[in-house]
PDB file of N, CA and C in Angstrom:
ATOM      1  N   UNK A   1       0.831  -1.181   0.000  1.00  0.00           N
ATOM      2  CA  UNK A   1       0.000   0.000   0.000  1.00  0.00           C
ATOM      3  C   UNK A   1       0.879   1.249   0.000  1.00  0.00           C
ATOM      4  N   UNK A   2       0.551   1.914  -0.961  1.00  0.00           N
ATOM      5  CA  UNK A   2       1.507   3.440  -1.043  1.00  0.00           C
ATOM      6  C   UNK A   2       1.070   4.302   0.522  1.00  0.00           C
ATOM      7  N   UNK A   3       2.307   4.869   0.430  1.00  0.00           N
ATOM      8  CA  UNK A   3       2.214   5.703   1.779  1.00  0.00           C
ATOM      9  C   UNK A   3       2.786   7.324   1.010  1.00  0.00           C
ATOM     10  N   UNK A   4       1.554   8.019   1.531  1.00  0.00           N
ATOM     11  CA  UNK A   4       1.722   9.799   0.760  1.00  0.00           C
ATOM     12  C   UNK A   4       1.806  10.613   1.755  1.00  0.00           C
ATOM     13  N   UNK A   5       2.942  11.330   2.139  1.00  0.00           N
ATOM     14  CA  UNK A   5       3.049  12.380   2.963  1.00  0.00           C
ATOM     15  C   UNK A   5       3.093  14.063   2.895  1.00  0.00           C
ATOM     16  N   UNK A   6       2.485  14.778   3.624  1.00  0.00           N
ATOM     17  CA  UNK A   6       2.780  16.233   3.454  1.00  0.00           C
ATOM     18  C   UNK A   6       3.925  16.409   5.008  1.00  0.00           C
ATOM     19  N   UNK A   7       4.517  17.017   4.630  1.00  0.00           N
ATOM     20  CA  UNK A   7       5.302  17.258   5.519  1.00  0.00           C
ATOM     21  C   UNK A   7       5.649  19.118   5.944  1.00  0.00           C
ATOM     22  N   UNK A   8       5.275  19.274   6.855  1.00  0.00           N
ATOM     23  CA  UNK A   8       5.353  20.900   6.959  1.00  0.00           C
ATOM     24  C   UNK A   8       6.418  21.148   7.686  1.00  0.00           C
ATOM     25  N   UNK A   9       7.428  21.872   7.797  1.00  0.00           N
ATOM     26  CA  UNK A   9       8.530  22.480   8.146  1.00  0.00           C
ATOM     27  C   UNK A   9       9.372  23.533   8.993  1.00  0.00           C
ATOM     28  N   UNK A  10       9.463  23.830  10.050  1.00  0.00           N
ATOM     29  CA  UNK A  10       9.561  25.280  10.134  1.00  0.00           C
ATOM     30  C   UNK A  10      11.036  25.437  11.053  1.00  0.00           C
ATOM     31  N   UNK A  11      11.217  26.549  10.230  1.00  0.00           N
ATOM     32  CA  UNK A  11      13.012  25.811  10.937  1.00  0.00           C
ATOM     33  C   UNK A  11      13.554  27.062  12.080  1.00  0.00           C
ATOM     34  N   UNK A  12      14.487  26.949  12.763  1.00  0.00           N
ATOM     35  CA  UNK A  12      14.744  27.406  14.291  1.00  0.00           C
ATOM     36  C   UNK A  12      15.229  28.815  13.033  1.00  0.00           C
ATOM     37  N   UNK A  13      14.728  29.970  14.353  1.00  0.00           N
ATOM     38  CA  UNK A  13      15.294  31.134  14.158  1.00  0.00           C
ATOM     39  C   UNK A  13      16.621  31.408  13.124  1.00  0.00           C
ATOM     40  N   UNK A  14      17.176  31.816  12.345  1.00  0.00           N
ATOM     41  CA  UNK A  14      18.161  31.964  11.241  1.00  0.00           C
ATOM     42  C   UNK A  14      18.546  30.402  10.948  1.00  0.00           C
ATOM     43  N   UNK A  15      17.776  29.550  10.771  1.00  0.00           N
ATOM     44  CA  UNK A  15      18.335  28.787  10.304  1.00  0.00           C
ATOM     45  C   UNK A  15      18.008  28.300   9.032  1.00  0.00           C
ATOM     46  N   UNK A  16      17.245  29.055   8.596  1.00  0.00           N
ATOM     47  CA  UNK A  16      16.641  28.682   6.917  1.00  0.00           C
ATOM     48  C   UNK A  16      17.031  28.056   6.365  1.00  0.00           C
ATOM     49  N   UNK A  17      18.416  28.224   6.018  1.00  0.00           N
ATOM     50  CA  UNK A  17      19.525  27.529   4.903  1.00  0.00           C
ATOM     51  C   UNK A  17      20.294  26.434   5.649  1.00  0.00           C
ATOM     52  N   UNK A  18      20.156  26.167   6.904  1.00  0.00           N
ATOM     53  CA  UNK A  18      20.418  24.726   7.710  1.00  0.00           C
ATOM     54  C   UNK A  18      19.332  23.682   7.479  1.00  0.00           C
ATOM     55  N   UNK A  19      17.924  24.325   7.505  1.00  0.00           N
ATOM     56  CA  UNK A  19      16.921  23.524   7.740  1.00  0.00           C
ATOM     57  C   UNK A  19      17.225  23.188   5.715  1.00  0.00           C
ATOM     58  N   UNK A  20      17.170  23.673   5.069  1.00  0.00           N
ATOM     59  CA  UNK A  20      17.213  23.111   3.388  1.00  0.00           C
ATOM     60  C   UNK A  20      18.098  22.300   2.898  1.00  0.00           C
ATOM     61  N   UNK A  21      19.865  22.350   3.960  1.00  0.00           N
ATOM     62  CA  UNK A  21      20.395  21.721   3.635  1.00  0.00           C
ATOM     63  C   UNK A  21      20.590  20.456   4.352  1.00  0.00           C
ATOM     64  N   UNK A  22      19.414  20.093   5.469  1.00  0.00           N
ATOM     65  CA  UNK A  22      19.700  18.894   5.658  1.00  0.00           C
ATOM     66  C   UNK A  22      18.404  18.474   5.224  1.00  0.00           C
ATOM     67  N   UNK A  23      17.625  19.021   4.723  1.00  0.00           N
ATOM     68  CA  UNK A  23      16.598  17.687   3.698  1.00  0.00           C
ATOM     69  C   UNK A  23      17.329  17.622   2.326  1.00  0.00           C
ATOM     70  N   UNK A  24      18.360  18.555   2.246  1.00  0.00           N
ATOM     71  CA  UNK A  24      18.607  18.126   0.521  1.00  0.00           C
ATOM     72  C   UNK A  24      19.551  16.686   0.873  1.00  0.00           C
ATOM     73  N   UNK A  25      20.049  16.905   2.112  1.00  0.00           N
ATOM     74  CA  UNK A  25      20.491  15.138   2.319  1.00  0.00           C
ATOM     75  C   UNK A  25      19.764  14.589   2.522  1.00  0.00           C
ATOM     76  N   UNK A  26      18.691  14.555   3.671  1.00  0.00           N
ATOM     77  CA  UNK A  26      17.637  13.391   3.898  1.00  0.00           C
ATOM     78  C   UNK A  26      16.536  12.682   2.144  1.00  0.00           C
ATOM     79  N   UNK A  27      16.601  13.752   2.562  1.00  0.00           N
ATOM     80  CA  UNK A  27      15.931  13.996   1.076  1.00  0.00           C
ATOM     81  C   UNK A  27      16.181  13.068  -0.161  1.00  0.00           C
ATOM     82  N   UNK A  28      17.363  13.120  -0.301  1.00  0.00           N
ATOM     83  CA  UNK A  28      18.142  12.340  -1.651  1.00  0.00           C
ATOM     84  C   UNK A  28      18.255  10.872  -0.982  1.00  0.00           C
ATOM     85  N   UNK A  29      18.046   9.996   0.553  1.00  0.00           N
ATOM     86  CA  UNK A  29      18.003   8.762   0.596  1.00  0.00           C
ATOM     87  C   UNK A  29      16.427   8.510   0.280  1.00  0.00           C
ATOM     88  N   UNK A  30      15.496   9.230  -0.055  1.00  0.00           N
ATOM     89  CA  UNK A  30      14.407   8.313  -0.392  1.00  0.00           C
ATOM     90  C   UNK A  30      14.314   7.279  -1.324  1.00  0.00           C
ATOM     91  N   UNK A  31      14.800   7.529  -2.885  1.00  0.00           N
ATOM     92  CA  UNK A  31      15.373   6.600  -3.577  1.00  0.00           C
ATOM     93  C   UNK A  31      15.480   4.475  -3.351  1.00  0.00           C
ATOM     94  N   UNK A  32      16.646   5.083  -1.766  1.00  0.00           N
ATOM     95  CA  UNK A  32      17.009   3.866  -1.435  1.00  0.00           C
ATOM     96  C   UNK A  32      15.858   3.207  -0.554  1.00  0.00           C
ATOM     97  N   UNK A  33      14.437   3.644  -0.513  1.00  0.00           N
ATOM     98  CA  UNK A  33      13.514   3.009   0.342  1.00  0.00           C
ATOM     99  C   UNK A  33      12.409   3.132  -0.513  1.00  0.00           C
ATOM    100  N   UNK A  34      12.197   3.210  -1.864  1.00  0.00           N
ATOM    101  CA  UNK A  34      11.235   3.232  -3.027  1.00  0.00           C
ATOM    102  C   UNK A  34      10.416   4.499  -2.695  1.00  0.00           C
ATOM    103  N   UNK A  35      10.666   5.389  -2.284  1.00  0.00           N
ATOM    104  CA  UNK A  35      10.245   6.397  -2.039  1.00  0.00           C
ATOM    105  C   UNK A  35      10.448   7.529  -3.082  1.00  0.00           C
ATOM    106  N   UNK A  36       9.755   8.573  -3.198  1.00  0.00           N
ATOM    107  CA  UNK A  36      10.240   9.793  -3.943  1.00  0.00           C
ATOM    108  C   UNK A  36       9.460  11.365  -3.539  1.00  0.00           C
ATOM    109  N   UNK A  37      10.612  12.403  -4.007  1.00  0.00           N
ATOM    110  CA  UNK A  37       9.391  13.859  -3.448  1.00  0.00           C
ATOM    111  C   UNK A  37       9.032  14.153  -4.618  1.00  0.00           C
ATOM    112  N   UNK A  38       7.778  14.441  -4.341  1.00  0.00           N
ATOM    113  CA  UNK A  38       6.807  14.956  -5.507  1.00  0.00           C
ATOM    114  C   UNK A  38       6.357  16.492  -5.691  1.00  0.00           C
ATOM    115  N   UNK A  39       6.729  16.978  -4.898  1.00  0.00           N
ATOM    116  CA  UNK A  39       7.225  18.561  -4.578  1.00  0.00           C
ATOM    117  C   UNK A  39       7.253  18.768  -3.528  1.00  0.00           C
ATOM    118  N   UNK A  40       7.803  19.575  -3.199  1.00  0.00           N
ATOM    119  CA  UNK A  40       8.709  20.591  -2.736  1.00  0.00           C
ATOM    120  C   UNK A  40       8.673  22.127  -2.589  1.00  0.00           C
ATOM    121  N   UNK A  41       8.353  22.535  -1.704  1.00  0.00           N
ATOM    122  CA  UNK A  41       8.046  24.429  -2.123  1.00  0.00           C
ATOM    123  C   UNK A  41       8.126  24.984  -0.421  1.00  0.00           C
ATOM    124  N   UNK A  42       9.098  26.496  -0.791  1.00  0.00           N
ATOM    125  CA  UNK A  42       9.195  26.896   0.502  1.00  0.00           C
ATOM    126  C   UNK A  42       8.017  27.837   0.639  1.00  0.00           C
ATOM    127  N   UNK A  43       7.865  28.849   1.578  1.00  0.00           N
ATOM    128  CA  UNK A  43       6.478  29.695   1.488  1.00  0.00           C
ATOM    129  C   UNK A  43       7.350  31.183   1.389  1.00  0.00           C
ATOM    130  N   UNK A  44       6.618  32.137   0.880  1.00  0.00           N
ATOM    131  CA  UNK A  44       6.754  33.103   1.022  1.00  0.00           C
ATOM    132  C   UNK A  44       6.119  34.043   1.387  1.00  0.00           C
ATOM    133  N   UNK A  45       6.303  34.727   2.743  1.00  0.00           N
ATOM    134  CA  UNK A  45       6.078  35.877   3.196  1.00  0.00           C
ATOM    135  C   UNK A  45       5.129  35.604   4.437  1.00  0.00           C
ATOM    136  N   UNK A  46       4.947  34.519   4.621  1.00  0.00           N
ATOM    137  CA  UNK A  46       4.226  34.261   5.408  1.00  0.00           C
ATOM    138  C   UNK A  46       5.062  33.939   7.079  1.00  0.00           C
ATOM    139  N   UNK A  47       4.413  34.961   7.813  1.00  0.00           N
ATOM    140  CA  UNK A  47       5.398  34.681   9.104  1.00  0.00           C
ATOM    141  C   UNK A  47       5.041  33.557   9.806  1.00  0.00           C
ATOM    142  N   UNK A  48       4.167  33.308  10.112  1.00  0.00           N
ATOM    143  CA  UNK A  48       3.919  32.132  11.007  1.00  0.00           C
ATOM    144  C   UNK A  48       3.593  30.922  10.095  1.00  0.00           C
ATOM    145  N   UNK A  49       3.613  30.679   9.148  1.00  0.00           N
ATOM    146  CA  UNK A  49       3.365  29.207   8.533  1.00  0.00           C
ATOM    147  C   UNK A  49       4.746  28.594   8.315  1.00  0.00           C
ATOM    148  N   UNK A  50       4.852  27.625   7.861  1.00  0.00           N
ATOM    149  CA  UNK A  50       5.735  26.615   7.888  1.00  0.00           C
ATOM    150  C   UNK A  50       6.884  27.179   6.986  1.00  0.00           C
ATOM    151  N   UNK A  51       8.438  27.277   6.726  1.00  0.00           N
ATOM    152  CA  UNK A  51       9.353  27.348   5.973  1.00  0.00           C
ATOM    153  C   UNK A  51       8.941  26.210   4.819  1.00  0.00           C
ATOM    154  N   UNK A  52       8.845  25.202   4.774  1.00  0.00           N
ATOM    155  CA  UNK A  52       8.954  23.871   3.963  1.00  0.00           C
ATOM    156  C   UNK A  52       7.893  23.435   3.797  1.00  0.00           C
ATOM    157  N   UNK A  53       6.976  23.139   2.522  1.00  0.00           N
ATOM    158  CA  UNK A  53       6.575  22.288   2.741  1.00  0.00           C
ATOM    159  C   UNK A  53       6.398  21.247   1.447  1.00  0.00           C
ATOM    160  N   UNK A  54       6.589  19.259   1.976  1.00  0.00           N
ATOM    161  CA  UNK A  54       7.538  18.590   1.122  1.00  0.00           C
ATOM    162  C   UNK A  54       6.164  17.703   0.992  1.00  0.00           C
ATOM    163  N   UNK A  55       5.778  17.066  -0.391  1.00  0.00           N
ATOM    164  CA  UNK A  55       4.925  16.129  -0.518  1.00  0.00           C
ATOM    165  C   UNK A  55       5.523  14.323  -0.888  1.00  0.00           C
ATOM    166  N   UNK A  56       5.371  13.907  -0.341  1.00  0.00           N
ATOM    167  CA  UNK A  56       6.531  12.168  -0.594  1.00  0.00           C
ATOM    168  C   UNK A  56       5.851  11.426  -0.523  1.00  0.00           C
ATOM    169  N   UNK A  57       6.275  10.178  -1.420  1.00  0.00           N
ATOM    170  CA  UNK A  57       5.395   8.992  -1.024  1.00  0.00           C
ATOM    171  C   UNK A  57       6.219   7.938  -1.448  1.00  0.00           C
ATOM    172  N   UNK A  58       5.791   6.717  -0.896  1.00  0.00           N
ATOM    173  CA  UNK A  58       6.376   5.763  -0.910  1.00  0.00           C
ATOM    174  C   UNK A  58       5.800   4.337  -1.059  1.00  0.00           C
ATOM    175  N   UNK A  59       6.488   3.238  -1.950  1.00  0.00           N
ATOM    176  CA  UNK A  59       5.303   2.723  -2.517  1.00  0.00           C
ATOM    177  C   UNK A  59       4.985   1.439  -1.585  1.00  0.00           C
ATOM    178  N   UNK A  60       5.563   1.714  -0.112  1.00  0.00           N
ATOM    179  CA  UNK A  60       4.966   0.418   1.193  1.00  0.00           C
ATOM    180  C   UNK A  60       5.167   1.516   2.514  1.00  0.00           C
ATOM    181  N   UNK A  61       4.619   0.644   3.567  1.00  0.00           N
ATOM    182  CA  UNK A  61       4.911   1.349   4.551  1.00  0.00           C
ATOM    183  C   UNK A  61       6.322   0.806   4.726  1.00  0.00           C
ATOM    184  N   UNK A  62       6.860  -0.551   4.637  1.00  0.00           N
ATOM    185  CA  UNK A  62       7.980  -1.020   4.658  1.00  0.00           C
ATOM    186  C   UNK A  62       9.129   0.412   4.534  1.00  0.00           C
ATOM    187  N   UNK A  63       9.133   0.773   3.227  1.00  0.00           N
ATOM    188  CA  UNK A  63       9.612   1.634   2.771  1.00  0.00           C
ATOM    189  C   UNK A  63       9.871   3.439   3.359  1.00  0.00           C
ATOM    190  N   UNK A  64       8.532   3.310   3.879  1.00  0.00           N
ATOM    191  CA  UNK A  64       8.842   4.809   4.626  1.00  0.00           C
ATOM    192  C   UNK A  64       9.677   4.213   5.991  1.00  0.00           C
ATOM    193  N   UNK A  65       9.052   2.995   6.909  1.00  0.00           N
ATOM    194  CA  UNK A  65       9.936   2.962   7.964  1.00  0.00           C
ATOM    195  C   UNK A  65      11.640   2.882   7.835  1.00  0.00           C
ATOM    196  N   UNK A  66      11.399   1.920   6.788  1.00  0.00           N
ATOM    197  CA  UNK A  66      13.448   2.197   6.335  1.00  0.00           C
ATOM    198  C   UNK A  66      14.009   3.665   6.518  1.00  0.00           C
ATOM    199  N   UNK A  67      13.210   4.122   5.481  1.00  0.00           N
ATOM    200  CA  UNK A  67      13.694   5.640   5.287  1.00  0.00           C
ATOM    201  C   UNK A  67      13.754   6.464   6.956  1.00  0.00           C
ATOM    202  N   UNK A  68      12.868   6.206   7.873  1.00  0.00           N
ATOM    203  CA  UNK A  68      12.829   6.872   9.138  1.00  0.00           C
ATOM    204  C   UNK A  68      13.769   6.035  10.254  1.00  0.00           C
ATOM    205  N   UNK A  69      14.040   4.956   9.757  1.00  0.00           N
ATOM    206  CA  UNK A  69      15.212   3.882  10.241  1.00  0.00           C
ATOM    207  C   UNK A  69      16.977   4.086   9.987  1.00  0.00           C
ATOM    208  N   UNK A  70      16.977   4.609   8.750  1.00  0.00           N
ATOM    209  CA  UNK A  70      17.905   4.867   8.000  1.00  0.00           C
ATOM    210  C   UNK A  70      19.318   5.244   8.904  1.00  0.00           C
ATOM    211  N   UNK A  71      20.243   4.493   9.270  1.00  0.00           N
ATOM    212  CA  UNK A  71      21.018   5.400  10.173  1.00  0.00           C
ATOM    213  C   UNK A  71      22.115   6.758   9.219  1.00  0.00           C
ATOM    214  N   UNK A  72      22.179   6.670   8.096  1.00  0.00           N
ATOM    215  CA  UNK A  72      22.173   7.802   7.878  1.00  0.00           C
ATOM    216  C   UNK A  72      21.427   8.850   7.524  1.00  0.00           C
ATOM    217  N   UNK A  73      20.435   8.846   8.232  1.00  0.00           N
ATOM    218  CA  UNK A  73      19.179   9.545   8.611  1.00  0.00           C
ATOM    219  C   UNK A  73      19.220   9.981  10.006  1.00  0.00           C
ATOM    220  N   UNK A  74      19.312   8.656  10.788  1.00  0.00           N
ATOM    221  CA  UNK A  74      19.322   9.001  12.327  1.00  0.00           C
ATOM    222  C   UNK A  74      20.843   9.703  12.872  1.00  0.00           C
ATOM    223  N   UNK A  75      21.407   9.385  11.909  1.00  0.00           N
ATOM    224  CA  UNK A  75      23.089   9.868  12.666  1.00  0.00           C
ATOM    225  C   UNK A  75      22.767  11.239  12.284  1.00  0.00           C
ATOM    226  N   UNK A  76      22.427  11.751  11.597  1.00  0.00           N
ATOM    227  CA  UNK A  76      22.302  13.548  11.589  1.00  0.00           C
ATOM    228  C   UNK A  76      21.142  14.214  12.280  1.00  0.00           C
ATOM    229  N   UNK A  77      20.452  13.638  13.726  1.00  0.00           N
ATOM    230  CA  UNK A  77      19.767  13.867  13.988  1.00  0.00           C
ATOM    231  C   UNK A  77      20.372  15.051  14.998  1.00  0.00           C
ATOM    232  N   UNK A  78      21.422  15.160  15.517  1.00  0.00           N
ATOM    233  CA  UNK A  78      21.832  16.490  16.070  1.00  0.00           C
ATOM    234  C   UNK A  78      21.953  18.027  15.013  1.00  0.00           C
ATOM    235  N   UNK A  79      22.336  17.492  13.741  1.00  0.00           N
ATOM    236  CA  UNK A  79      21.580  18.392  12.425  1.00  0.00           C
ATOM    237  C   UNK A  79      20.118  18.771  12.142  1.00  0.00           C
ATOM    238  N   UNK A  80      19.676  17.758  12.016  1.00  0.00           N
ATOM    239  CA  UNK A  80      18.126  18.555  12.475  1.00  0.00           C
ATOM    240  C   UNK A  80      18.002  18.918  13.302  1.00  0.00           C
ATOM    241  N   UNK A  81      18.249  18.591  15.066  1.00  0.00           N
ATOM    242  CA  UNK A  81      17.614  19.560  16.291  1.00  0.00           C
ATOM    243  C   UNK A  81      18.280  20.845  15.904  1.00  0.00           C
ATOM    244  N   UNK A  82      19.283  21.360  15.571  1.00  0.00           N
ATOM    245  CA  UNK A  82      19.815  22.673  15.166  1.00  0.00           C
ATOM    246  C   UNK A  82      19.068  23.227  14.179  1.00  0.00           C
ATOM    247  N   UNK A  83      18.682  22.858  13.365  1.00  0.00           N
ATOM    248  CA  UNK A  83      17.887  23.298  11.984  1.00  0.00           C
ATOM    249  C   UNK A  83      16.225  23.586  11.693  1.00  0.00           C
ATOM    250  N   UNK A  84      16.165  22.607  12.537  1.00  0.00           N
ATOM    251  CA  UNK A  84      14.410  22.478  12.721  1.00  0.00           C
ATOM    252  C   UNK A  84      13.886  22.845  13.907  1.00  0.00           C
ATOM    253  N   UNK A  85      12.741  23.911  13.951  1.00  0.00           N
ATOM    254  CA  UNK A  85      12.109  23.825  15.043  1.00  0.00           C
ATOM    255  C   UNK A  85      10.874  23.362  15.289  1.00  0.00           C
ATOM    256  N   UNK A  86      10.148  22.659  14.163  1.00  0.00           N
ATOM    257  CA  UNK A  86       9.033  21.956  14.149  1.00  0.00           C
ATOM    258  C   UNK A  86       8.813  21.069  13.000  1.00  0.00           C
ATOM    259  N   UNK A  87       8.444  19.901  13.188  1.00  0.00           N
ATOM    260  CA  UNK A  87       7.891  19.157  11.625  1.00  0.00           C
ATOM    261  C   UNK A  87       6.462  18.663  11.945  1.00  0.00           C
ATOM    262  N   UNK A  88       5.459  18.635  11.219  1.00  0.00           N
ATOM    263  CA  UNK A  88       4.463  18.490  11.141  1.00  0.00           C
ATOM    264  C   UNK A  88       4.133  17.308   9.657  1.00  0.00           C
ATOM    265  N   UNK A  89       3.693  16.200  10.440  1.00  0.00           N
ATOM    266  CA  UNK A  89       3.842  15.074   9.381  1.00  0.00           C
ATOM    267  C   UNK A  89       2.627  14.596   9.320  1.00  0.00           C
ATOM    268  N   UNK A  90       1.628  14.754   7.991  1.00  0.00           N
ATOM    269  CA  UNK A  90       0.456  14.038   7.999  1.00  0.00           C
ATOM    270  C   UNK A  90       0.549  13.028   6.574  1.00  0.00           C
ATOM    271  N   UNK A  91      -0.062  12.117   7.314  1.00  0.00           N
ATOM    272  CA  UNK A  91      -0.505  11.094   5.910  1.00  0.00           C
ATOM    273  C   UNK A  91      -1.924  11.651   5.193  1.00  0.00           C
ATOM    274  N   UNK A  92      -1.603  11.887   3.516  1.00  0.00           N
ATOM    275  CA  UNK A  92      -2.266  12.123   3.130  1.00  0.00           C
ATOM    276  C   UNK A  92      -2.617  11.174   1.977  1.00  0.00           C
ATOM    277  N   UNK A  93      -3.882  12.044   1.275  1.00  0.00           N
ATOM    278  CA  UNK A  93      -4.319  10.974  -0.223  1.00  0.00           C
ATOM    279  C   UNK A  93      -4.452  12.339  -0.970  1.00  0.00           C
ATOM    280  N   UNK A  94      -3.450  11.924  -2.010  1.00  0.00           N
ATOM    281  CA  UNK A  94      -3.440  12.911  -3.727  1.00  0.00           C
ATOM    282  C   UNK A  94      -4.860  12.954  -4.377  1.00  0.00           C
ATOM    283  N   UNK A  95      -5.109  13.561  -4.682  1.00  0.00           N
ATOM    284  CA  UNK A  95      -6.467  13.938  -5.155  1.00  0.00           C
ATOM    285  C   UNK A  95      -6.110  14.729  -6.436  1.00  0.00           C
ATOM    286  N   UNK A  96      -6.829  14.758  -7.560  1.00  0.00           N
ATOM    287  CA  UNK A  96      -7.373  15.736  -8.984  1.00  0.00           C
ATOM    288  C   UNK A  96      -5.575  15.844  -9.249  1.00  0.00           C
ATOM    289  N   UNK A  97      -4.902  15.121  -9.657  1.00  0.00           N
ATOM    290  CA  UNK A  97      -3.601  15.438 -10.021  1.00  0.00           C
ATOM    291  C   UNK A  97      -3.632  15.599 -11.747  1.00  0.00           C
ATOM    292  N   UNK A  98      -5.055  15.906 -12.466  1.00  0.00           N
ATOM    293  CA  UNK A  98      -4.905  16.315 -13.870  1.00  0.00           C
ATOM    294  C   UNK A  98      -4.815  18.049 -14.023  1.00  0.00           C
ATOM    295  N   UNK A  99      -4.182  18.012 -14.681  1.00  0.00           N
ATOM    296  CA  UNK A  99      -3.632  19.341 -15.103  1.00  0.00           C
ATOM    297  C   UNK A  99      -5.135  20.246 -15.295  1.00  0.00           C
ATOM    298  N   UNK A 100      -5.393  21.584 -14.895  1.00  0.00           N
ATOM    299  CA  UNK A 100      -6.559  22.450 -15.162  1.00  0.00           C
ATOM    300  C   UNK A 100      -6.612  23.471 -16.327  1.00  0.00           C
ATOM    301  N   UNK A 101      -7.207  23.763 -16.933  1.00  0.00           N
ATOM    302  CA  UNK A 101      -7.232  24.258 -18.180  1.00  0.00           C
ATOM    303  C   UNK A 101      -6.894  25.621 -17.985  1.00  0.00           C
ATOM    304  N   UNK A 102      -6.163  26.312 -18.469  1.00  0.00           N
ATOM    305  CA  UNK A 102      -6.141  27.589 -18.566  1.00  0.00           C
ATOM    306  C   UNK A 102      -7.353  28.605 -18.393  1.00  0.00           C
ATOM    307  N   UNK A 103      -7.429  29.419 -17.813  1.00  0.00           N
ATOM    308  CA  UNK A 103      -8.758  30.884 -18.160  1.00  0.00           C
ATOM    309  C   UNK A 103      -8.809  31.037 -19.682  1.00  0.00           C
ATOM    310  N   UNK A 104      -9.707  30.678 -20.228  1.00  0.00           N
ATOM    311  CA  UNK A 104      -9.977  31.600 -21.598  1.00  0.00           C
ATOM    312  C   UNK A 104     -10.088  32.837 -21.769  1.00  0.00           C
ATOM    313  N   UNK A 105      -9.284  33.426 -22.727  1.00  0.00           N
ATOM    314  CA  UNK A 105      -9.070  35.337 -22.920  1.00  0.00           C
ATOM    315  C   UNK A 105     -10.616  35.217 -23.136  1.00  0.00           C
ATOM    316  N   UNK A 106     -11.238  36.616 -22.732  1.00  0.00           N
ATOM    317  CA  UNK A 106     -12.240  37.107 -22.672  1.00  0.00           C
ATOM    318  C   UNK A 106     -12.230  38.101 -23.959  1.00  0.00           C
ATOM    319  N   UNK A 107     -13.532  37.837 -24.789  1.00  0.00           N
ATOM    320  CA  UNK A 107     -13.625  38.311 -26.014  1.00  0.00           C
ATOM    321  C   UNK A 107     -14.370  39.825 -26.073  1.00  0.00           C
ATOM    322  N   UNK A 108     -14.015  40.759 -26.618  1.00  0.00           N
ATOM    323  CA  UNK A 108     -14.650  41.817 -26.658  1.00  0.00           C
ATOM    324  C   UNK A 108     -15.654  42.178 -27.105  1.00  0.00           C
TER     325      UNK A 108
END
């Protein structure tokens, strides 16, 4: 059974560019647990919502626990407490993933 995650982000006081560069590592072992991110997007301008937020899925639960097993995952976990000051992890289900049609120009 596929496992689909949103993952929300929000990283400790100046640490913006700590918190990005340790998912661009975590990040890149999904691969090795049949996993993959399906986007990715930081927020802008928004003060209190999340820095990150990452959509992943994986095609067992097998697969996500590896990935959260991973000891090179767990060995940089003193990298994340520095980087992160909150993660917010829900299992979700993808919905309407067909592309929406453009607005039609309005005719004079």
């Amino acid at each position: 059974m596929t496992v689909q995650l949103c993952v929300l982000l929000w990283a400790r006081p100046g640490a913006g560019e700590a918190l990005a560069a340790y998912e661009d590592k975590v990040l890149a072992l999904l691969g090795d647990h049949d996993g993959r991110l399906l986007q990715r997007a930081r927020t802008v301008g928004a003060e209190d919502g999340p820095d990150e937020i990452q959509l992943i899925e994986f095609a067992s639960q097998a697969g996500y626990e590896g990935f959260t097993a991973d000891p090179r995952r767990t060995s940089s976990a003193a990298e994340r407490e520095a980087a992160i000051a909150r993660a917010d992890l829900h299992r979700v289900e993808l919905v309407d993933q067909r592309p929406h049609p453009a607005p039609s120009a309005a005719t004079p």
